[in-house]
PDB file of N, CA and C in Angstrom:
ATOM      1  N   UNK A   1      94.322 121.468 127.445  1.00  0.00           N
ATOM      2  CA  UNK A   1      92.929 121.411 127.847  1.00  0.00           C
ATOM      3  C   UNK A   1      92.175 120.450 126.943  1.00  0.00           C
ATOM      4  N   UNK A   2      92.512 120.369 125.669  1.00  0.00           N
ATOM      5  CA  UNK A   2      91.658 119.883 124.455  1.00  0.00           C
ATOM      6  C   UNK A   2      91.858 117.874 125.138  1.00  0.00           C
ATOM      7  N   UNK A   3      93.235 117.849 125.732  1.00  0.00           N
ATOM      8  CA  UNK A   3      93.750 116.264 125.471  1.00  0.00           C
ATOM      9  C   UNK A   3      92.886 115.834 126.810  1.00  0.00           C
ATOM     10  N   UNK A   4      92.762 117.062 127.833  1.00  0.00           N
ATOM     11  CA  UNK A   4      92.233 116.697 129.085  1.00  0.00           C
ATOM     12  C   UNK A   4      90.798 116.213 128.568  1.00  0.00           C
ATOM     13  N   UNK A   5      90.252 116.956 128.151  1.00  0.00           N
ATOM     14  CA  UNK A   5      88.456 116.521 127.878  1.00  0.00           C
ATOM     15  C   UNK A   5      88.720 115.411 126.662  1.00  0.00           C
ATOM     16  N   UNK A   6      89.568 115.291 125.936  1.00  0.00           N
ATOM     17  CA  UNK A   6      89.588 113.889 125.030  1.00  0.00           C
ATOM     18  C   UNK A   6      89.750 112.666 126.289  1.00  0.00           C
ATOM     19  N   UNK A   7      90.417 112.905 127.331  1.00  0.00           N
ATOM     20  CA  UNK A   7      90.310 111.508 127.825  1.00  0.00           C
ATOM     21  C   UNK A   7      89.354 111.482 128.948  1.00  0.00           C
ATOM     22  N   UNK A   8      88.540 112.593 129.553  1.00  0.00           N
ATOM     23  CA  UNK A   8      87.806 112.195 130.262  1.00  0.00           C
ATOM     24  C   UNK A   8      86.606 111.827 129.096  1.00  0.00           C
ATOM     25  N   UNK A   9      86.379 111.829 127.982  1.00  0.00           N
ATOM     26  CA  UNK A   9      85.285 111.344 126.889  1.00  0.00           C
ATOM     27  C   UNK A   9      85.698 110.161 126.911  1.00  0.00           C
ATOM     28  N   UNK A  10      87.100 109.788 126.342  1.00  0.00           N
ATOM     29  CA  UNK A  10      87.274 108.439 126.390  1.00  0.00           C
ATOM     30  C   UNK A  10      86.914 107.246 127.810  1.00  0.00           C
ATOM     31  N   UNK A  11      87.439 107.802 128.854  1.00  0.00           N
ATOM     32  CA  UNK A  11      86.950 107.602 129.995  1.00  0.00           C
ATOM     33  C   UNK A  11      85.578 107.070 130.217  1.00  0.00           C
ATOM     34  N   UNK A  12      84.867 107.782 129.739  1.00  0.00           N
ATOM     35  CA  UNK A  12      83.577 107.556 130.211  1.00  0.00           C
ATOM     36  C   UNK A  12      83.137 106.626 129.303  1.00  0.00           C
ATOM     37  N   UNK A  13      83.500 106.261 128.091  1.00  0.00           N
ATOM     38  CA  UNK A  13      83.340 105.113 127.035  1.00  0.00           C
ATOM     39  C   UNK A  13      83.984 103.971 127.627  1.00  0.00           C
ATOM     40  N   UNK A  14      84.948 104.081 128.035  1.00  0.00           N
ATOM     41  CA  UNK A  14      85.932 102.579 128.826  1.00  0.00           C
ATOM     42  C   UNK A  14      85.526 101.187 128.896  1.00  0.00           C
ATOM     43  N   UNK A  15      84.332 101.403 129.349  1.00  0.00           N
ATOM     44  CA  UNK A  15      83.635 100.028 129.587  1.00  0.00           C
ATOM     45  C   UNK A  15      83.150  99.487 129.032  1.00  0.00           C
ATOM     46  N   UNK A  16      82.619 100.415 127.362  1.00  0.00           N
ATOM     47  CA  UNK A  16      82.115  99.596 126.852  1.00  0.00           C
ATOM     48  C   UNK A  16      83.428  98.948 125.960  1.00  0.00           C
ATOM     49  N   UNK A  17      83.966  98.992 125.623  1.00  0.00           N
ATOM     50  CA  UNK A  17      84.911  98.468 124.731  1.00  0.00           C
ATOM     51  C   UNK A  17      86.411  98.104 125.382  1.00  0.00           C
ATOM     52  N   UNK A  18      87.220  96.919 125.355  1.00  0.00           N
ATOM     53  CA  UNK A  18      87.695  97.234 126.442  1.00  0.00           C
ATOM     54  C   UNK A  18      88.691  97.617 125.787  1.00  0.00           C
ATOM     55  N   UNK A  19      89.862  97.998 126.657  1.00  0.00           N
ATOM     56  CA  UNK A  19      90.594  98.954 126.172  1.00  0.00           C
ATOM     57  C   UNK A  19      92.036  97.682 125.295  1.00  0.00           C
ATOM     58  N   UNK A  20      92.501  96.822 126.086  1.00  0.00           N
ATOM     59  CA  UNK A  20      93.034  95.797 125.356  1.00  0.00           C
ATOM     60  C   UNK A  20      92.520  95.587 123.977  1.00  0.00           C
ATOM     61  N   UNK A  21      91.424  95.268 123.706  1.00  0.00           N
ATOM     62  CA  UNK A  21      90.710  94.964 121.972  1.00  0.00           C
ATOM     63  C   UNK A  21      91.641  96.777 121.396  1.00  0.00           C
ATOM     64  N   UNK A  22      91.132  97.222 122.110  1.00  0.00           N
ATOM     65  CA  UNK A  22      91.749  99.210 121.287  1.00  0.00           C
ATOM     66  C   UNK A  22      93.325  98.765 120.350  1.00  0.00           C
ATOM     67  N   UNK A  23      93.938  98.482 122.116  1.00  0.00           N
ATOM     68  CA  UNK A  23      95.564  98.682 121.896  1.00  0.00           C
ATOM     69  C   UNK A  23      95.947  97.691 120.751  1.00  0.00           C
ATOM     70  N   UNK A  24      95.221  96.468 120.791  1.00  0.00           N
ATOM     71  CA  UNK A  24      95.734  95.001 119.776  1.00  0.00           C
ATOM     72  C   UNK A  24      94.971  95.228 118.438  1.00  0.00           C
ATOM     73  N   UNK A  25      94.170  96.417 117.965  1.00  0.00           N
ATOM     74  CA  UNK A  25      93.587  96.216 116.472  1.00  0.00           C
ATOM     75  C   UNK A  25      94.490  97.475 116.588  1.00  0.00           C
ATOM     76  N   UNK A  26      94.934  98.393 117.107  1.00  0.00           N
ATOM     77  CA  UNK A  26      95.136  99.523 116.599  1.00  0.00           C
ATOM     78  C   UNK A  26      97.020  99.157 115.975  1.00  0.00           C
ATOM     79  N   UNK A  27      97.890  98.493 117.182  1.00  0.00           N
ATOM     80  CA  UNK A  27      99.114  97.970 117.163  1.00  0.00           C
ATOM     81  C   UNK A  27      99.328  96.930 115.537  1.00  0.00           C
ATOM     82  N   UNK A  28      98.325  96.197 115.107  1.00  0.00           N
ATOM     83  CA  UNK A  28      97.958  94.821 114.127  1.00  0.00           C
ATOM     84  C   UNK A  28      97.572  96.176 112.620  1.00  0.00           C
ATOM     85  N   UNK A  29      96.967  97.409 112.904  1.00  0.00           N
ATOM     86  CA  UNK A  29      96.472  98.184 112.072  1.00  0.00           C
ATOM     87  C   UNK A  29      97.904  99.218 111.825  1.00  0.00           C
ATOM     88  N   UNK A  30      98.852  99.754 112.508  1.00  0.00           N
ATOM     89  CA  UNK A  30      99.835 100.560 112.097  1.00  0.00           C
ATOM     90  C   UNK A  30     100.983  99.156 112.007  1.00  0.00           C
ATOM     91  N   UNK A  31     101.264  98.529 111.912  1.00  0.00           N
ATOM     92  CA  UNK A  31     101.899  97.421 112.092  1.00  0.00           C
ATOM     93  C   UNK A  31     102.140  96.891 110.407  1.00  0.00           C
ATOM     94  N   UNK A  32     100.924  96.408 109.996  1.00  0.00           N
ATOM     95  CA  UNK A  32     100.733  95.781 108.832  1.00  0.00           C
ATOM     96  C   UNK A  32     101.002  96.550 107.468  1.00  0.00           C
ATOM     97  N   UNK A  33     102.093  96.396 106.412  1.00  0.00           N
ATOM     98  CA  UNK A  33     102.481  96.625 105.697  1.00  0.00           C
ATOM     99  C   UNK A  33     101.258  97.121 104.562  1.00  0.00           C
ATOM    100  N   UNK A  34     101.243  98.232 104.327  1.00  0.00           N
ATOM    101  CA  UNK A  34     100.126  98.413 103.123  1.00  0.00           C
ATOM    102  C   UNK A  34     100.820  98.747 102.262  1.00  0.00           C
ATOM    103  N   UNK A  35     100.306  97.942 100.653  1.00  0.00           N
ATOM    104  CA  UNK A  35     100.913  98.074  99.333  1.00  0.00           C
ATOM    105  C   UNK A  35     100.982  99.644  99.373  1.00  0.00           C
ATOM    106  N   UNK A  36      99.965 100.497  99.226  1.00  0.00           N
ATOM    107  CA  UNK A  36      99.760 102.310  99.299  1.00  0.00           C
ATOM    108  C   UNK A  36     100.793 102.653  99.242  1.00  0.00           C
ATOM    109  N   UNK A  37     101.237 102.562 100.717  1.00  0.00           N
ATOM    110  CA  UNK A  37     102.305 103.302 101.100  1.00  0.00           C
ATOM    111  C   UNK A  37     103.649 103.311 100.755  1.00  0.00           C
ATOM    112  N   UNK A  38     103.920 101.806 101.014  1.00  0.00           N
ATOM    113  CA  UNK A  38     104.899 101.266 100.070  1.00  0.00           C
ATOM    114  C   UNK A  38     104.734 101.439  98.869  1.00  0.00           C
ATOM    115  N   UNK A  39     104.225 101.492  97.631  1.00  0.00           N
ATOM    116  CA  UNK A  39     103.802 102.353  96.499  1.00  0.00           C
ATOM    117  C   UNK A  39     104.626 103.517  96.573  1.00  0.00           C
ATOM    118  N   UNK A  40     103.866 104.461  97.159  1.00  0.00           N
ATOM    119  CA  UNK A  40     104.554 105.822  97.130  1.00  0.00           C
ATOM    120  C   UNK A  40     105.787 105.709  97.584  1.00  0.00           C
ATOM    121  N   UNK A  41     106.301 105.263  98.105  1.00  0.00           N
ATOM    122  CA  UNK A  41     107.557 105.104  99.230  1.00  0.00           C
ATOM    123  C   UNK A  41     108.360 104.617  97.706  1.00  0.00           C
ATOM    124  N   UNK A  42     108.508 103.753  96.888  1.00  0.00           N
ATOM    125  CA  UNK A  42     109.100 103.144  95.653  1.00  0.00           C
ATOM    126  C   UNK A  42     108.694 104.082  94.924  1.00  0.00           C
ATOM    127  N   UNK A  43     107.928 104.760  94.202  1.00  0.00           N
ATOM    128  CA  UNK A  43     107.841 105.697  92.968  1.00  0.00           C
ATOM    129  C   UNK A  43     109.158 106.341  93.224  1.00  0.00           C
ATOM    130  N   UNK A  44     108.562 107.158  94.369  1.00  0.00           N
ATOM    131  CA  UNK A  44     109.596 108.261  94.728  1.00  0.00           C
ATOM    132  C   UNK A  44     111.156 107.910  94.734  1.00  0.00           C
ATOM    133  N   UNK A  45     111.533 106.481  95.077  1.00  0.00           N
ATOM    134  CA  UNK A  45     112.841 106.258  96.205  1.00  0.00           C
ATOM    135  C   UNK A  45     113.610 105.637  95.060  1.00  0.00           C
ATOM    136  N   UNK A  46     112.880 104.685  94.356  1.00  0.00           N
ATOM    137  CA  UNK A  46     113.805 103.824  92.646  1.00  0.00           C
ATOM    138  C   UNK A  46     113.482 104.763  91.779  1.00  0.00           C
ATOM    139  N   UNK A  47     114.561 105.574  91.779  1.00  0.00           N
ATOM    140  CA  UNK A  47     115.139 106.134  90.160  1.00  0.00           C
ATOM    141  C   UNK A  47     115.240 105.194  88.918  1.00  0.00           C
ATOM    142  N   UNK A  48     114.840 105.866  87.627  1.00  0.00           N
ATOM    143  CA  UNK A  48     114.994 105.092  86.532  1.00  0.00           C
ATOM    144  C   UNK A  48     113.770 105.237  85.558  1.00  0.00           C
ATOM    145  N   UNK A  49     113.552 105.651  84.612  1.00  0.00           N
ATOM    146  CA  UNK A  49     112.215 105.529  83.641  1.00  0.00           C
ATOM    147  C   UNK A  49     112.384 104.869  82.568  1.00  0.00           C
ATOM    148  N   UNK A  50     114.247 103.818  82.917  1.00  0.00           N
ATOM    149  CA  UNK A  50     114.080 102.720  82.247  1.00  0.00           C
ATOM    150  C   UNK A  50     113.704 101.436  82.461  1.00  0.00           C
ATOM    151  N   UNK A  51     113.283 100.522  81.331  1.00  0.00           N
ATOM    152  CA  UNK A  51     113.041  98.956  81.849  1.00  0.00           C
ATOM    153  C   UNK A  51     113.278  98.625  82.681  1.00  0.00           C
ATOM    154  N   UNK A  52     114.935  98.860  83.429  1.00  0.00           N
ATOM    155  CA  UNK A  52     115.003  98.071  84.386  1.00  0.00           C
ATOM    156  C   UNK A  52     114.520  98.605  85.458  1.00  0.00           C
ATOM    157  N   UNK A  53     114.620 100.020  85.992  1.00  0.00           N
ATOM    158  CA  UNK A  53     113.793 100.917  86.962  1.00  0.00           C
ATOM    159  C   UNK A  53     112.275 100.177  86.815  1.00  0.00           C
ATOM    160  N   UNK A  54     111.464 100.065  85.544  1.00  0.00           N
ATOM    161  CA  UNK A  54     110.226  99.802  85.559  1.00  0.00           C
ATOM    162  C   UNK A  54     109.997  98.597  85.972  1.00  0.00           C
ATOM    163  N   UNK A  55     110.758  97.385  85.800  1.00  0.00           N
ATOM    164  CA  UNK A  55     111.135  96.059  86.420  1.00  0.00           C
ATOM    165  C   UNK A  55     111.129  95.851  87.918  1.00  0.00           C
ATOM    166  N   UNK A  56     112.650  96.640  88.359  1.00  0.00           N
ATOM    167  CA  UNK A  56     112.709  96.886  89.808  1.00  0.00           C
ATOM    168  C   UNK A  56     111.878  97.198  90.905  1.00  0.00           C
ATOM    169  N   UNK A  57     110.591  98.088  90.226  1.00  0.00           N
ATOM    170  CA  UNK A  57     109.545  98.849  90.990  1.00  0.00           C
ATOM    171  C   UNK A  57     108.536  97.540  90.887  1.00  0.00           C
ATOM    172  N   UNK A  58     108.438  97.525  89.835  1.00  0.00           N
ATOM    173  CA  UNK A  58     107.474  96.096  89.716  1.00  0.00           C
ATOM    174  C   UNK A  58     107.412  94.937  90.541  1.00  0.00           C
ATOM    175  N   UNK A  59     108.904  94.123  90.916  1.00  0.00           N
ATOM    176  CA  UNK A  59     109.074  93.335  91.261  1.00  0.00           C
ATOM    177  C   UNK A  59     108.700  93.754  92.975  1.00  0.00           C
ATOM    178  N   UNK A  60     109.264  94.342  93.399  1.00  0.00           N
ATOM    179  CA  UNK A  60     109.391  95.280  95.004  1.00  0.00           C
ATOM    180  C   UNK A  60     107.679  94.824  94.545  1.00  0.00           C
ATOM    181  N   UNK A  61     106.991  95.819  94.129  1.00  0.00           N
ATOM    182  CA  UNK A  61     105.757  95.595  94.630  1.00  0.00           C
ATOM    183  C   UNK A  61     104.775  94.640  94.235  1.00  0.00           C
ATOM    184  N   UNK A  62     105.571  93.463  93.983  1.00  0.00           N
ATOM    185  CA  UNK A  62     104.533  92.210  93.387  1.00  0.00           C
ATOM    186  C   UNK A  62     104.917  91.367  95.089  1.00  0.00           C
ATOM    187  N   UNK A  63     106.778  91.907  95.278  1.00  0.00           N
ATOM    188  CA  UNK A  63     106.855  90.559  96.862  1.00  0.00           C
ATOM    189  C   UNK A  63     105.972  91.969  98.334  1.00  0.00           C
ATOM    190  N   UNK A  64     105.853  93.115  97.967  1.00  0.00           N
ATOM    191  CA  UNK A  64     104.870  93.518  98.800  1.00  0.00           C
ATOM    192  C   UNK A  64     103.775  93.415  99.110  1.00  0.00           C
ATOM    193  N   UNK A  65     103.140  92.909  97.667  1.00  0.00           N
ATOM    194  CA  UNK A  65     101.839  92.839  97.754  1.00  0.00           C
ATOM    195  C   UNK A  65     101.647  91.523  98.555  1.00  0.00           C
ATOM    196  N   UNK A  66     102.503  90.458  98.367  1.00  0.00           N
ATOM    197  CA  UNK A  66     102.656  89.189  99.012  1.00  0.00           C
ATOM    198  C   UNK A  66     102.755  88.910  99.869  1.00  0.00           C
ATOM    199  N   UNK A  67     103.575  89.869 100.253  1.00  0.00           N
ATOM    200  CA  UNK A  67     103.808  90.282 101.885  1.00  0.00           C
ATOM    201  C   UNK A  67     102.129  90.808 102.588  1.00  0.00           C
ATOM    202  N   UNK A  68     101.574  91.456 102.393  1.00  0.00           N
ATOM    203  CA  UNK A  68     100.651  91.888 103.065  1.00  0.00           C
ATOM    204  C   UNK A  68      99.327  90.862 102.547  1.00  0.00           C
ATOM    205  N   UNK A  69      99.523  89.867 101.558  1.00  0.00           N
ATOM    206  CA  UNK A  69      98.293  88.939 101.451  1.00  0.00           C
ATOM    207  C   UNK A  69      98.847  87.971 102.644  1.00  0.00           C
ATOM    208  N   UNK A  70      99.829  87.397 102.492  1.00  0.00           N
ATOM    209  CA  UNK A  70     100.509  86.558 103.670  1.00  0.00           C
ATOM    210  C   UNK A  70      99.946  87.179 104.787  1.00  0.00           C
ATOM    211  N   UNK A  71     100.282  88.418 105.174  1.00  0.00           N
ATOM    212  CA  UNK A  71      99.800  88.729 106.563  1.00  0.00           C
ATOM    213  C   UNK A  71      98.895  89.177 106.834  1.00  0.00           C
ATOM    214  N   UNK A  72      97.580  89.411 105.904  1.00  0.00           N
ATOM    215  CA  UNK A  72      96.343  89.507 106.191  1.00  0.00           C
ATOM    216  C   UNK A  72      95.558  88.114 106.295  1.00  0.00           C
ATOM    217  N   UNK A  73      95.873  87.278 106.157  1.00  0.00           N
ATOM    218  CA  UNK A  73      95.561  85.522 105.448  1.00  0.00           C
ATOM    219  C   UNK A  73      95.607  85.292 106.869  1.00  0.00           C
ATOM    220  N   UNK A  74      96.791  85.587 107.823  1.00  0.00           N
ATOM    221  CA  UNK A  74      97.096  85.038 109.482  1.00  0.00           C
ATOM    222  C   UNK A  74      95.988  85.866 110.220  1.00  0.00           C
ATOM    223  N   UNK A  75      95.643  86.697 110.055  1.00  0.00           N
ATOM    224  CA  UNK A  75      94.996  87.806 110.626  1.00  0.00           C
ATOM    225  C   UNK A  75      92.876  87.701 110.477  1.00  0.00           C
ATOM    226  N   UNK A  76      92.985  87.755 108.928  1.00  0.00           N
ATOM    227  CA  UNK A  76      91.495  87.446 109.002  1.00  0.00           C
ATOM    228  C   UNK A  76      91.182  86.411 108.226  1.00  0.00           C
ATOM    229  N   UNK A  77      90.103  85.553 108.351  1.00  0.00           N
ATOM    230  CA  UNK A  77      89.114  84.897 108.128  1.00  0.00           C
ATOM    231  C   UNK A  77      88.728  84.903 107.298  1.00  0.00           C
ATOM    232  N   UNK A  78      88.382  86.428 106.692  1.00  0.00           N
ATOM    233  CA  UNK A  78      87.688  86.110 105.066  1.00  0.00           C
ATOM    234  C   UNK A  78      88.734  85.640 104.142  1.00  0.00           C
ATOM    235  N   UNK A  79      90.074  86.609 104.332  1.00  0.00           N
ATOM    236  CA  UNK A  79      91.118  85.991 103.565  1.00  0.00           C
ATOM    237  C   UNK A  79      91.639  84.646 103.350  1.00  0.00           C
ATOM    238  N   UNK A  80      91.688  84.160 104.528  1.00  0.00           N
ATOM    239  CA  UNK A  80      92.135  82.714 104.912  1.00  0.00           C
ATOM    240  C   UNK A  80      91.192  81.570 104.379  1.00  0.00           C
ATOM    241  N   UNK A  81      89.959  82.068 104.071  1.00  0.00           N
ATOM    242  CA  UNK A  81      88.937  81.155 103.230  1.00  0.00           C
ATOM    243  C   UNK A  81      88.886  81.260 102.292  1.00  0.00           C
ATOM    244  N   UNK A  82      89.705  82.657 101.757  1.00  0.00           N
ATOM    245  CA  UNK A  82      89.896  82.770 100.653  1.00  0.00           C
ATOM    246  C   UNK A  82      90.838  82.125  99.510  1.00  0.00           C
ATOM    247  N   UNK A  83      92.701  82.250 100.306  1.00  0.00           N
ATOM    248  CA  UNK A  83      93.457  81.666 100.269  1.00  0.00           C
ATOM    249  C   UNK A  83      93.800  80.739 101.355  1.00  0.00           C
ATOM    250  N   UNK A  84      93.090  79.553 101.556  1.00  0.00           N
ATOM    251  CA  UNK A  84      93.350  78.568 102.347  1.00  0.00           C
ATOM    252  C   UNK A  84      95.249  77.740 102.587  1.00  0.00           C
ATOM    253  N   UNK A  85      95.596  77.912 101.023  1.00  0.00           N
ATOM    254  CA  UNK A  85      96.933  77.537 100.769  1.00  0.00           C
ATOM    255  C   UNK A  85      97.593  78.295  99.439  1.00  0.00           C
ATOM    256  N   UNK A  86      98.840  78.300  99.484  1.00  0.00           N
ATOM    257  CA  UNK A  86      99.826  78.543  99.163  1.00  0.00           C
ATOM    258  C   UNK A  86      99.502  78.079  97.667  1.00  0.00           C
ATOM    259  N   UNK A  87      98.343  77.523  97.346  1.00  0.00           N
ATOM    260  CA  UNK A  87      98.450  76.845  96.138  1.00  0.00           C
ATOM    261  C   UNK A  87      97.127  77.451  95.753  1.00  0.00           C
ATOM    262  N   UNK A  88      96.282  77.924  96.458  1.00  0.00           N
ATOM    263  CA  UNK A  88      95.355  79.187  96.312  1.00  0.00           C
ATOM    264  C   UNK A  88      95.793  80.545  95.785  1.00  0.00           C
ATOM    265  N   UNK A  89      97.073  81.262  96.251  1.00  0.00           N
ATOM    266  CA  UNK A  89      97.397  82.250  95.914  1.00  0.00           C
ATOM    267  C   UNK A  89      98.207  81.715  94.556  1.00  0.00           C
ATOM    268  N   UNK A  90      98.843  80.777  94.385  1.00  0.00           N
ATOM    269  CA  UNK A  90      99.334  80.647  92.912  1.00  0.00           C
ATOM    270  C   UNK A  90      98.124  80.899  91.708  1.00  0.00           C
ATOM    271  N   UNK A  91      96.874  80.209  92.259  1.00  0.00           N
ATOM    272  CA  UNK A  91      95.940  80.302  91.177  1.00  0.00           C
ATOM    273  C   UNK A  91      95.362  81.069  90.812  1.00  0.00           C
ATOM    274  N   UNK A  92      95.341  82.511  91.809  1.00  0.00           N
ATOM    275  CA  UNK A  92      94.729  83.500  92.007  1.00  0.00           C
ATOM    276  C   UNK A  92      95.938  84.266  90.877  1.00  0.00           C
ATOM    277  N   UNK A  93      97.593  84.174  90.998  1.00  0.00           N
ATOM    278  CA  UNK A  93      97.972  85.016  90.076  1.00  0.00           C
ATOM    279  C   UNK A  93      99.415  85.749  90.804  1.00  0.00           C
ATOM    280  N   UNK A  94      98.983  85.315  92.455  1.00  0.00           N
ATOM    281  CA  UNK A  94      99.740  86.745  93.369  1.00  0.00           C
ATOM    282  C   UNK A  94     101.127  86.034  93.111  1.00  0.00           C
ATOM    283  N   UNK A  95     101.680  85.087  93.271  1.00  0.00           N
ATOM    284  CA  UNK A  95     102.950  84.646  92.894  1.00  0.00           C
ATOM    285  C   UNK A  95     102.804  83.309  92.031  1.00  0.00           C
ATOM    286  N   UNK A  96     104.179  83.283  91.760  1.00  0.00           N
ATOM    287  CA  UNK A  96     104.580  81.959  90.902  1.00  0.00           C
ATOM    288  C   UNK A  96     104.925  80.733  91.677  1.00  0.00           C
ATOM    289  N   UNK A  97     104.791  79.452  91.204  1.00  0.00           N
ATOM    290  CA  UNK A  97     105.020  77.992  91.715  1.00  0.00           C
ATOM    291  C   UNK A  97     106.611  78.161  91.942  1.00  0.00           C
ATOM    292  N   UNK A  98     107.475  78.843  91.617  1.00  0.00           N
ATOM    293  CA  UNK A  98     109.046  78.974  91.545  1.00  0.00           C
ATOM    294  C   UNK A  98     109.107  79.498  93.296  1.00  0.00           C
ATOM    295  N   UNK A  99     108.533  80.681  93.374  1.00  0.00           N
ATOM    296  CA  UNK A  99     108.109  81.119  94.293  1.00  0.00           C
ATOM    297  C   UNK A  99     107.744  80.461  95.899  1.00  0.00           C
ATOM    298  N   UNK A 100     107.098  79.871  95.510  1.00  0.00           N
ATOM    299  CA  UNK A 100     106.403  79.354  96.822  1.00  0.00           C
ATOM    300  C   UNK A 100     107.222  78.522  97.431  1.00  0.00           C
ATOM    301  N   UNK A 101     108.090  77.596  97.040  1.00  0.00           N
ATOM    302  CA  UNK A 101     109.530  76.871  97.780  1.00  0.00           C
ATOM    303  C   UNK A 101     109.843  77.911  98.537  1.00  0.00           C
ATOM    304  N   UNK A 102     110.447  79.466  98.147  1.00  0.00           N
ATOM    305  CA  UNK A 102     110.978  79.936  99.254  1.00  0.00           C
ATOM    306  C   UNK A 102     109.759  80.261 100.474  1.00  0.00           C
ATOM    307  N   UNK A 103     108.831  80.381 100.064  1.00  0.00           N
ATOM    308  CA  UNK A 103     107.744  80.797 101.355  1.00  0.00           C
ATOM    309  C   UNK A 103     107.400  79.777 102.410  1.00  0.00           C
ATOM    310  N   UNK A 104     107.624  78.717 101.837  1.00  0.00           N
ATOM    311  CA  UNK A 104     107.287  77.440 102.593  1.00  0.00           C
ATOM    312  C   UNK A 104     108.435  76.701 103.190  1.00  0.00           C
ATOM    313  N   UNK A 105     109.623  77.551 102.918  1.00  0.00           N
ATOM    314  CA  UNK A 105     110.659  77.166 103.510  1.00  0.00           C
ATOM    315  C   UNK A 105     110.809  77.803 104.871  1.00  0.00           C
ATOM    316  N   UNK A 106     110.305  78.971 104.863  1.00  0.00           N
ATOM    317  CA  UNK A 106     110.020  79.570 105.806  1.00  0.00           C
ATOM    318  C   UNK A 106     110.056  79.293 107.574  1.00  0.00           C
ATOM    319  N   UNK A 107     110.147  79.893 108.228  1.00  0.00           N
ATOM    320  CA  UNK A 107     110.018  78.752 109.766  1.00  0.00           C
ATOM    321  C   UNK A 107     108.733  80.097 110.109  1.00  0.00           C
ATOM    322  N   UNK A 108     107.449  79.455 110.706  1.00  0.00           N
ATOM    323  CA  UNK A 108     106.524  79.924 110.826  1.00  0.00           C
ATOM    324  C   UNK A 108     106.757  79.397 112.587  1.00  0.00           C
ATOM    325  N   UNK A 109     106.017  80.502 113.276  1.00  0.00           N
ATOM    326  CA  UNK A 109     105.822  80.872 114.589  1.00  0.00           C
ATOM    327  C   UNK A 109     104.453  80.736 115.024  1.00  0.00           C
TER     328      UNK A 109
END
């Protein structure tokens, strides 16, 4: 009963928003890698409370974090003015010049 009256509410909203914009921010929003999660997901999953455990976790979440600046950069605008290039995020800190050969080797779509 509860799901029936959730979609005749939604229903009656329909028009204003269309429902395509819903499905493509919501798909782009569970989709996109968040450091968070991945965080917790590595505390828990790499054993070790030695150097190299503390290393391992480190590293994982320095190419995650990279991962999700990369794919917020394609996505929005503020980012993308932010980091315009590959030579933006070096200066900022998020990776190293060693680094960026492999990203730009890349085959982009």
């Amino acid at each position: 009963i509860y799901f029936e009256k959730l979609s005749i509410y939604c229903n009656h909203y329909a028009s204003l928003i269309p429902m395509s914009f819903v499905l493509v921010f919501t798909v782009l929003y569970t989709s996109i890698p968040l450091p968070d999660r991945i965080m917790c997901t590595l505390s828990g999953g790499v054993q070790g409370g030695d150097e190299h455990g503390r290393l391992l976790r480190r590293t994982l979440m320095r190419y995650a974090s990279l991962s999700a600046l990369l794919i917020l950069r394609s996505v929005s605008t503020a980012v993308f003015r932010r980091f315009p290039t590959m030579d933006h995020v070096v200066e900022a800190g998020t990776v190293s010049l060693q680094h960026t050969s492999n990203c730009n080797s890349l085959a982009t779509t």
